[in-house]
N, C-alpha and C. Protein backbone atom coordinates (compact mmCIF):
# COMPACT_ATOMS: atom_id res chain seq x y z
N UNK A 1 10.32 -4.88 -11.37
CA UNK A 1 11.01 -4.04 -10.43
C UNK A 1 10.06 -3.73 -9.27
N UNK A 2 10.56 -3.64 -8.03
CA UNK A 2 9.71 -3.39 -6.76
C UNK A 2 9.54 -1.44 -6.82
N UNK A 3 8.87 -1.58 -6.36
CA UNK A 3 8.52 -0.01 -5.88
C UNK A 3 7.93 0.08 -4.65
N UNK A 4 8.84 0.94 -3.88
CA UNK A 4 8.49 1.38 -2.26
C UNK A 4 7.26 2.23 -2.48
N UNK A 5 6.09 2.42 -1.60
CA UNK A 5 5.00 3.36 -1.41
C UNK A 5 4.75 4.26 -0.60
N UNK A 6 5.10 5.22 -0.48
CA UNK A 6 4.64 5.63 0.86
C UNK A 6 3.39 6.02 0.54
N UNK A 7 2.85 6.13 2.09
CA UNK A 7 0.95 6.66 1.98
C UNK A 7 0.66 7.46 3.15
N UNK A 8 0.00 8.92 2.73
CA UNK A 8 -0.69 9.62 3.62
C UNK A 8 -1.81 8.96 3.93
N UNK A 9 -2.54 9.03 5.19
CA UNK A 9 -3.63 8.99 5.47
C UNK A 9 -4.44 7.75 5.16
N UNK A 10 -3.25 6.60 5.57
CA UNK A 10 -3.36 5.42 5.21
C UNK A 10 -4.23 4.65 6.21
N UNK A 11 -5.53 3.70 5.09
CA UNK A 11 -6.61 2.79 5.76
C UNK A 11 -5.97 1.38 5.62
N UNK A 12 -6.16 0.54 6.57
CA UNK A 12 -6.05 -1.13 6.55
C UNK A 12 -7.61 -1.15 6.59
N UNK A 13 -8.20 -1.61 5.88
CA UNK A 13 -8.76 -2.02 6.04
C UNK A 13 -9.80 -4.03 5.62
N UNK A 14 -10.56 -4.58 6.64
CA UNK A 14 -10.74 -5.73 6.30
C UNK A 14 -12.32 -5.91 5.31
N UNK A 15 -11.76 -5.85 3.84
CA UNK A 15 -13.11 -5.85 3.31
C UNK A 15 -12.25 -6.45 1.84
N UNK A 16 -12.96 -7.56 1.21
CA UNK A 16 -12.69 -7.79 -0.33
C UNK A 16 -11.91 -7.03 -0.96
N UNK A 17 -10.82 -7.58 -1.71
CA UNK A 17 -10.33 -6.57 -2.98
C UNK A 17 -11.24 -5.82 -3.87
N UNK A 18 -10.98 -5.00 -4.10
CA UNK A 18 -11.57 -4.03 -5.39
C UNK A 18 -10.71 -4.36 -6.74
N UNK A 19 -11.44 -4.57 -7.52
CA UNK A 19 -10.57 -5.08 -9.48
C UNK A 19 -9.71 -3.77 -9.85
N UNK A 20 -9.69 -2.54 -8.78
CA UNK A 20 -9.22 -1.49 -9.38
C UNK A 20 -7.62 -1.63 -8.60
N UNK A 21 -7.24 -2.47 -7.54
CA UNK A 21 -6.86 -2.74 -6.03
C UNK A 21 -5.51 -3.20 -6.95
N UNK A 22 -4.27 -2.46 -6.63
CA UNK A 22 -2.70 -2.85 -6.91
C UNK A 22 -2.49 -3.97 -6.10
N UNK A 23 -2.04 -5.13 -6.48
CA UNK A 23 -1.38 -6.58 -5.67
C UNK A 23 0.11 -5.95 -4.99
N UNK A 24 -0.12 -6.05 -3.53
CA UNK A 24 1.14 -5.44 -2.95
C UNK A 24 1.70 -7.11 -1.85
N UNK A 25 2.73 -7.24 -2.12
CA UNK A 25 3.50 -8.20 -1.28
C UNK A 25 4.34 -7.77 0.15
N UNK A 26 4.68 -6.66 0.14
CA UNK A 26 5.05 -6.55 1.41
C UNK A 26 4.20 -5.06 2.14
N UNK A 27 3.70 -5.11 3.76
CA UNK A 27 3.30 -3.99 4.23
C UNK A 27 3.93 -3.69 5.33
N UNK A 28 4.76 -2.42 5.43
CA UNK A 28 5.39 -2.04 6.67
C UNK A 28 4.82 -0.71 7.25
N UNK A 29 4.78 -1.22 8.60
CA UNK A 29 4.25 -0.06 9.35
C UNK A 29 5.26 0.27 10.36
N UNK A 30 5.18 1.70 10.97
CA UNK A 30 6.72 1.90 11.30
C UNK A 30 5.87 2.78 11.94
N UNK A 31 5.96 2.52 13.86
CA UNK A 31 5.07 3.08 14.44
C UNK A 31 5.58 4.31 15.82
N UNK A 32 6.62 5.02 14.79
CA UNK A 32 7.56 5.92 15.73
C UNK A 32 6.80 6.95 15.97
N UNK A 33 7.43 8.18 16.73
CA UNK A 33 7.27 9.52 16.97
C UNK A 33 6.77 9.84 15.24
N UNK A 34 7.34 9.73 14.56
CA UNK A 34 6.64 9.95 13.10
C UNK A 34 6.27 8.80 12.23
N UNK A 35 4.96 8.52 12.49
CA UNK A 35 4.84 6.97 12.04
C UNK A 35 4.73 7.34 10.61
N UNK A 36 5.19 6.05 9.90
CA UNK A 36 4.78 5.71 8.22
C UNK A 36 4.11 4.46 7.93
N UNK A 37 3.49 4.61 6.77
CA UNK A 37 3.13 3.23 6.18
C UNK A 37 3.77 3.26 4.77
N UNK A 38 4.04 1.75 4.53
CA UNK A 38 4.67 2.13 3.35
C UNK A 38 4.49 0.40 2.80
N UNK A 39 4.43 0.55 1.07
CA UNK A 39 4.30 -0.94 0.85
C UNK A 39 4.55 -1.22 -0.47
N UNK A 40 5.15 -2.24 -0.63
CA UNK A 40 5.79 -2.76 -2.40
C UNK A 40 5.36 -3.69 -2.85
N UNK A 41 5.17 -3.05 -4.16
CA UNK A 41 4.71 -3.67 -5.08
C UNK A 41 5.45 -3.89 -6.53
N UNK A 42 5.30 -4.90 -6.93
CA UNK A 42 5.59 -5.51 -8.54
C UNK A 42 5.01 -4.63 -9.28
N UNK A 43 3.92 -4.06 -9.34
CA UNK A 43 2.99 -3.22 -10.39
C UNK A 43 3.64 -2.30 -10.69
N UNK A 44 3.69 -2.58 -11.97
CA UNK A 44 4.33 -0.97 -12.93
C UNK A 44 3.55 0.30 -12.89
N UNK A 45 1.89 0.08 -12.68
CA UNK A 45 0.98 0.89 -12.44
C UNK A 45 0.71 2.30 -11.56
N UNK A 46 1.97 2.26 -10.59
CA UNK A 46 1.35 2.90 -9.42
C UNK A 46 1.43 4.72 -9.71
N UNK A 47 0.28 4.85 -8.97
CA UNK A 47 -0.04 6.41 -9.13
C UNK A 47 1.01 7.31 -9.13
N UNK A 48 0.66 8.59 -9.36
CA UNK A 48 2.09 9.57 -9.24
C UNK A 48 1.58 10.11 -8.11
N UNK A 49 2.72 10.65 -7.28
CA UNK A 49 2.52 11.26 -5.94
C UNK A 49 1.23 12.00 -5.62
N UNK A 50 0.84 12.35 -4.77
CA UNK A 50 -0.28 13.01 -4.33
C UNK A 50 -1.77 12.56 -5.02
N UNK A 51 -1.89 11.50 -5.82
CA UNK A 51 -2.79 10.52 -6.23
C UNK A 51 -3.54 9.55 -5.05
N UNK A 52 -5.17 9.36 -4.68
CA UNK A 52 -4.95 8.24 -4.04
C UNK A 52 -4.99 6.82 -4.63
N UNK A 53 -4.43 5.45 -3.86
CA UNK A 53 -4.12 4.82 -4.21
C UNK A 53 -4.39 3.64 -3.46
N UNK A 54 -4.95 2.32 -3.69
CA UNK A 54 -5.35 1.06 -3.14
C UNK A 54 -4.88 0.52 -3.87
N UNK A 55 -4.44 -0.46 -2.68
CA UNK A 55 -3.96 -1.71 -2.59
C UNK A 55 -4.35 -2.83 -2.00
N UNK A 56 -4.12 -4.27 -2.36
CA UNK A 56 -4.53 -5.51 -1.90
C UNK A 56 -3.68 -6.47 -1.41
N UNK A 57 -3.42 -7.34 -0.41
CA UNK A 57 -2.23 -8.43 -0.47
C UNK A 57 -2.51 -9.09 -1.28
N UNK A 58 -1.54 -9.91 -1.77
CA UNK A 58 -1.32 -10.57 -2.93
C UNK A 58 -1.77 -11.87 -2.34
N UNK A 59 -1.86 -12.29 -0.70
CA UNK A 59 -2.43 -13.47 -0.76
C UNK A 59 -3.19 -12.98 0.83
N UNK A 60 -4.15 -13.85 0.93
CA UNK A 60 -4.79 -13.97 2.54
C UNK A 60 -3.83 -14.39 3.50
N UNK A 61 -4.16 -13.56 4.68
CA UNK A 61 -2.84 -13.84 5.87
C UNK A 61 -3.65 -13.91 6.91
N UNK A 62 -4.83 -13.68 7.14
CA UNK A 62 -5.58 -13.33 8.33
C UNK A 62 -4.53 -12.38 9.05
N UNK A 63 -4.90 -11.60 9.11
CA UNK A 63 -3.90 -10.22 9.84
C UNK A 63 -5.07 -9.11 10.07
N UNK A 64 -6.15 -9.50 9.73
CA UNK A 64 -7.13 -8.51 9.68
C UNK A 64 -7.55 -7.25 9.06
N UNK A 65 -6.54 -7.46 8.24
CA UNK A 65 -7.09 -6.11 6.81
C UNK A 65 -6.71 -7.19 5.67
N UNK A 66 -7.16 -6.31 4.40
CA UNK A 66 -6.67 -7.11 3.25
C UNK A 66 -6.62 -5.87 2.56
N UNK A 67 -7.31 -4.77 2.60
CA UNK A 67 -6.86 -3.60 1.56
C UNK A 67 -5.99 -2.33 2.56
N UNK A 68 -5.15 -1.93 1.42
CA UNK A 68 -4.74 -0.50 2.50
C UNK A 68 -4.93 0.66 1.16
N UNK A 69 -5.61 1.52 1.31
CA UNK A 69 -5.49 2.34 0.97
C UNK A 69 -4.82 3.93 1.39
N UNK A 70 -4.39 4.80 0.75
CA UNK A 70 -3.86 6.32 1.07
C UNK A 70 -3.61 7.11 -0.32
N UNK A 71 -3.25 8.18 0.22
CA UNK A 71 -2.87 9.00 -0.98
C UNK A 71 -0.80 9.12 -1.01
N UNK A 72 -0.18 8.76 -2.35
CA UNK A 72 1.08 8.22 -2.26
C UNK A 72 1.81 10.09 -1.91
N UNK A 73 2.42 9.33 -1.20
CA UNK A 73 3.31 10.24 -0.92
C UNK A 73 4.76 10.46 -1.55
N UNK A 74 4.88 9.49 -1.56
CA UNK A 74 6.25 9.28 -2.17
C UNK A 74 6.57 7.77 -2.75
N UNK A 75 7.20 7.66 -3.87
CA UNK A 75 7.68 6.52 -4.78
C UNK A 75 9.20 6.20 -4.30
N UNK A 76 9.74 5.14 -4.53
CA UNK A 76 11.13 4.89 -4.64
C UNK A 76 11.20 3.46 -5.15
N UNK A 77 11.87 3.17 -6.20
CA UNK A 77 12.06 2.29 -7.06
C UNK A 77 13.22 1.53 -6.58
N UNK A 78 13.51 0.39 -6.12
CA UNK A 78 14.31 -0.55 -5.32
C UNK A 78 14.77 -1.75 -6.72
C-alpha cells in the first residue's frame, strides 16, 4: 500500500543514502503561497506524526538531491 508523507521542515538533500533511509518513489513539491513537500512510499515503516523522518529515492535521477528528510506531518494511506 502507498502512503502519502507530508514533511515539516523538509531537507533535499545531495549526499548517499543512510541504511536507516525509507525507499520513497515519488517526490512532490508544491511551491504555493503555502508550500508542501510531500512523498510516497511502499514502506510499511513510516514514522507516526511529529517523528523525524528520512528518506531516499528508490533509484538515481540526477535531480540533485537523493535524500529528503523532515519531521512527518501528516500520513494518508492511498
Amino acid at each position: 500500500m502507498t502512503t502519502r508523507v507530508y514533511l515539516a521542515a523538509a531537507r533535499l538533500i545531495d549526499e548517499a543514502p543512510a541504511a536507516s533511509d525509507l525507499p520513497v518513489e515519488r517526490v512532490f513539491i508544491n511551491a504555493s503561497d503555502v508550500p508542501e513537500v510531500w512523498v510516497e512510499t511502499e514502506s510499511p515503516s513510516v514514522p507516526e506524526v511529529g517523528k523525524s523522518a528520512s528518506f531516499a529515492l528508490s533509484r538515481s535521477l540526477n535531480v540533485g538531491f537523493v535524500r529528503i528528510t523532515g519531521t512527518v506531518e501528516r500520513r494518508v494511506s492511498k
